[in-house]
Protein backbone atom coordinates (compact mmCIF):
# COMPACT_ATOMS: atom_id res chain seq x y z
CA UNK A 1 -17.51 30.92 -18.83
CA UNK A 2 -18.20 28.30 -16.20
CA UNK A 3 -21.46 29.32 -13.86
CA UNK A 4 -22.23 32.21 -16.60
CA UNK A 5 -25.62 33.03 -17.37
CA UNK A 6 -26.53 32.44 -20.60
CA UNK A 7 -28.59 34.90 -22.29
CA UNK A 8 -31.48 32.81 -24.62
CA UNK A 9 -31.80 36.02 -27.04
CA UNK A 10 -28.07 35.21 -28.97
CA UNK A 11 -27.54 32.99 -32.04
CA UNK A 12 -28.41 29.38 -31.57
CA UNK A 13 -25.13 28.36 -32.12
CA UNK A 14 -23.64 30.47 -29.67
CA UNK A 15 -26.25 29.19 -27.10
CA UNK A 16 -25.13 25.72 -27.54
CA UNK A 17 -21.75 26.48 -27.19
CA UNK A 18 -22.59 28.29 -24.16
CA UNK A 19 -24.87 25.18 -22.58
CA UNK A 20 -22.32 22.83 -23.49
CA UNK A 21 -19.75 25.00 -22.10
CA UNK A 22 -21.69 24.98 -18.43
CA UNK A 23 -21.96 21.61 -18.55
CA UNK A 24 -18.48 20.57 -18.74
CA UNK A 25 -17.13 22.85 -16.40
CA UNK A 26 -15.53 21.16 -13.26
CA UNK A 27 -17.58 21.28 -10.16
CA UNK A 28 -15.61 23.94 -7.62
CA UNK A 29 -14.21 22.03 -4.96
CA UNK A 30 -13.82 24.42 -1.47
CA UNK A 31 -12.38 23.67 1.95
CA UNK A 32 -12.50 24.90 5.16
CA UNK A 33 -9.80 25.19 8.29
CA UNK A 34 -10.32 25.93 11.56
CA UNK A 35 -8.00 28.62 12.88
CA UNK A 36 -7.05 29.65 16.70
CA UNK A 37 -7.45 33.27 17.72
CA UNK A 38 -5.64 33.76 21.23
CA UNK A 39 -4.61 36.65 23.64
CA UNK A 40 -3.17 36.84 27.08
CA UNK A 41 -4.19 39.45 29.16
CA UNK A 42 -2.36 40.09 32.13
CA UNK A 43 -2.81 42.22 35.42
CA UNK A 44 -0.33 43.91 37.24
CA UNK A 45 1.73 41.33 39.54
CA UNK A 46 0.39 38.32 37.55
CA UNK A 47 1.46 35.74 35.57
CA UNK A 48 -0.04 33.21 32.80
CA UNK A 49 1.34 30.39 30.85
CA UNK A 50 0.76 30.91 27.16
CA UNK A 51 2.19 27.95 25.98
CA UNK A 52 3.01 24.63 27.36
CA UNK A 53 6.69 22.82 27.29
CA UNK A 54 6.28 20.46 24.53
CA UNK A 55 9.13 18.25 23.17
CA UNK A 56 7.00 17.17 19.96
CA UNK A 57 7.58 13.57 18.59
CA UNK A 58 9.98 11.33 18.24
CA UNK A 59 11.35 7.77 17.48
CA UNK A 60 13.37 6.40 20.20
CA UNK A 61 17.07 4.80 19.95
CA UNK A 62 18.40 1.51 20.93
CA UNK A 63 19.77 2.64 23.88
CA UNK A 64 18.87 5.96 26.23
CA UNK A 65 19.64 9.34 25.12
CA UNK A 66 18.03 12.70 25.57
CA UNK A 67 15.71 15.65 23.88
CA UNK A 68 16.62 19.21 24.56
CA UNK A 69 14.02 21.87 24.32
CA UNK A 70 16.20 25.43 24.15
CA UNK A 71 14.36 28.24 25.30
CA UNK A 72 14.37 29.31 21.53
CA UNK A 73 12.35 26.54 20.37
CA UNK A 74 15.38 24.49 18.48
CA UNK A 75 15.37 20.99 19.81
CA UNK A 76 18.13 18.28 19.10
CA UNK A 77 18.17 14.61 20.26
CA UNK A 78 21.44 12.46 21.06
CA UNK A 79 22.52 8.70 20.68
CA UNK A 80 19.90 7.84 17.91
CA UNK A 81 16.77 9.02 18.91
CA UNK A 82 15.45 10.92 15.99
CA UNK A 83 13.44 13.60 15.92
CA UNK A 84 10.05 14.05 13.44
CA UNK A 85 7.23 16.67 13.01
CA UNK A 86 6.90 19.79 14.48
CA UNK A 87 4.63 20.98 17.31
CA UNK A 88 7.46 20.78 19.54
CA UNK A 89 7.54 24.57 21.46
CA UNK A 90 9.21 25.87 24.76
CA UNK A 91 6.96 26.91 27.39
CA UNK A 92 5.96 30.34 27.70
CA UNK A 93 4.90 32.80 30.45
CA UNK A 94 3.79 36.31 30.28
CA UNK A 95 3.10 39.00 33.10
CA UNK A 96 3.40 42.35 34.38
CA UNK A 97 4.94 44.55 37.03
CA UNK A 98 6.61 47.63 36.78
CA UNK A 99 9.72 48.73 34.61
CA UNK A 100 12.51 47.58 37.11
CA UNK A 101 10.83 46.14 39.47
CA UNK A 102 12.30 42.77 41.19
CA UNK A 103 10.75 39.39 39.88
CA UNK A 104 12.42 35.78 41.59
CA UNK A 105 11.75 32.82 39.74
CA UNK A 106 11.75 29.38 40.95
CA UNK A 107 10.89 26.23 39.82
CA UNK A 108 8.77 23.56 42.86
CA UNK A 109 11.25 20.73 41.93
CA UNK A 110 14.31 20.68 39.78
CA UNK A 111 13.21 17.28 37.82
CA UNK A 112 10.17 15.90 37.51
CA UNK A 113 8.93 12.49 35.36
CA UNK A 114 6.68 12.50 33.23
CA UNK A 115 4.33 9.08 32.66
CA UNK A 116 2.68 7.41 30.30
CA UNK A 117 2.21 3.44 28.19
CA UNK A 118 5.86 2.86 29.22
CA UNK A 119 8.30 3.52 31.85
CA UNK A 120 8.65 7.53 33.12
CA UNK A 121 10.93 9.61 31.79
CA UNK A 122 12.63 12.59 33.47
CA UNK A 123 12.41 16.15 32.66
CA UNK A 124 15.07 18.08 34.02
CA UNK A 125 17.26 20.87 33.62
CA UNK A 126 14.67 23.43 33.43
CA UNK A 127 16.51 26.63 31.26
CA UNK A 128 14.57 29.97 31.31
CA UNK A 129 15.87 32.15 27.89
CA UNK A 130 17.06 35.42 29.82
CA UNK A 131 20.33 36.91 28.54
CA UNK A 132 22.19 35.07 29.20
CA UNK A 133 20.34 32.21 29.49
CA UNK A 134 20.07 30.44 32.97
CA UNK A 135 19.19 27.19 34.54
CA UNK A 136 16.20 27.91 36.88
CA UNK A 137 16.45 25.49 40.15
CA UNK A 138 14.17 25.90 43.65
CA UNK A 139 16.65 28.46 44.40
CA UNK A 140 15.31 31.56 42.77
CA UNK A 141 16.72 33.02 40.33
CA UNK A 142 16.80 37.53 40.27
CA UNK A 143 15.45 39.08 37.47
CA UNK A 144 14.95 43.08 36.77
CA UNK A 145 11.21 43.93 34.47
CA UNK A 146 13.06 45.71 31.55
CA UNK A 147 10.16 46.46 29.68
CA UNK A 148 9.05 50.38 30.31
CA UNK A 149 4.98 49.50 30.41
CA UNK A 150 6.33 46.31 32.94
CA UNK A 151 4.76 43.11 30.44
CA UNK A 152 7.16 40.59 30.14
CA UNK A 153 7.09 37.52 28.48
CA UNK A 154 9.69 34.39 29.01
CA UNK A 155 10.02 30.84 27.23
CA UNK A 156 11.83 27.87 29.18
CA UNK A 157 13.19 24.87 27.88
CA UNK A 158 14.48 21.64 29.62
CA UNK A 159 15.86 18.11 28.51
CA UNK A 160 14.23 14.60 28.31
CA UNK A 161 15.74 11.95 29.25
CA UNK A 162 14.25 8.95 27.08
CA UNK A 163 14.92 5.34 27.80
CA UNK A 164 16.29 2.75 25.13
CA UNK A 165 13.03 1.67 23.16
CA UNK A 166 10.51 3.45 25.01
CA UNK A 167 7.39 2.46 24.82
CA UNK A 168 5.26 4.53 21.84
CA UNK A 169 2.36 6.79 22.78
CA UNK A 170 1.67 10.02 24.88
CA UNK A 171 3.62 10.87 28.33
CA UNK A 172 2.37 13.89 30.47
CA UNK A 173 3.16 15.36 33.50
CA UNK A 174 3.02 18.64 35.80
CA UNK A 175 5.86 21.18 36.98
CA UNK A 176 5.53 24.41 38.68
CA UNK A 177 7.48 27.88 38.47
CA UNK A 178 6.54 30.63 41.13
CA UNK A 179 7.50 33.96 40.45
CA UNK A 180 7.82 36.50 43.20
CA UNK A 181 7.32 40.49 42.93
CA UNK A 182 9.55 42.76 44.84
């Protein structure tokens, strides 16, 4: 009955019942989100990175261990560092050729470090989730587009090396992948 209008021409009774009824109604509480809309649009013999190589959060160990980012998305963590949140996510590429064309993929170093509060840590071991999945290096790697309207999409993981006690806060840093149409 909350928020109803109340119509003066019934019984007085009822009326009162009705006013008191509006009045002790809870107040409607509402909220509001933001959301994310995306798209990647591609053009033939391009390529885009949808998402970036994140490896999420985590509390370090006593003594150095490492983060692995599969090209899946699962992530697991050796010699006590442990692992919390999500928004951890390989990175991802999309682009477009033709159906069989010849695509090589290379990376512009095979480690790099990332920096930040405390000392650099080392991203290496770049893996790009093909079947079967490979490790991508300088050397590139031959790939066939399989896809019959020639849009692809690929994620690739890689593992962090983390120092004993590393310092808290955020560590960034920049890699490159060139991919080559044939």
């Amino acid at each position: 009955m909350c928020g109803a209008n109340i119509n003066w021409r019934m019984k007085p009774a009822m009326a009162l019942a009705a006013c008191v009824a509006a009045i002790l109604c809870s107040p409607a509480y509402a909220d509001t989100k933001p959301g994310n809309a995306e798209i990647t649009v591609v053009r033939p013999l391009s390529f885009v990175i949808d998402d970036n190589l994140d490896f999420g959060s985590l509390i370090p160990g006593t003594t150095a261990g490492t983060v692995t980012m599969e090209p899946t998305g699962a992530r697991t963590a050796t010699n006590g560092i442990v692992l919390v949140g999500g928004g951890h996510s390989p990175a991802t590429f999309s682009g477009q050729g033709t159906f069989n064309q010849r695509v090589d993929i290379s990376l512009g170093a095979n480690s790099i470090f990332i920096n930040g509060p405390g000392a650099p840590m080392r991203v290496r071991t770049f893996v790009i989730g093909s079947t079967p999945t490979a490790v991508l290096t300088t050397t590139p790697l031959r790939f066939r587009i399989a896809a019959a309207n020639g849009i692809f999409t690929f994620p690739i993981g890689a593992t962090l090396e983390v120092g004993a006690n590393q310092a808290p806060g955020k560590y960034t840093g920049n890699w490159s992948i060139t991919l080559n149409y044939f």
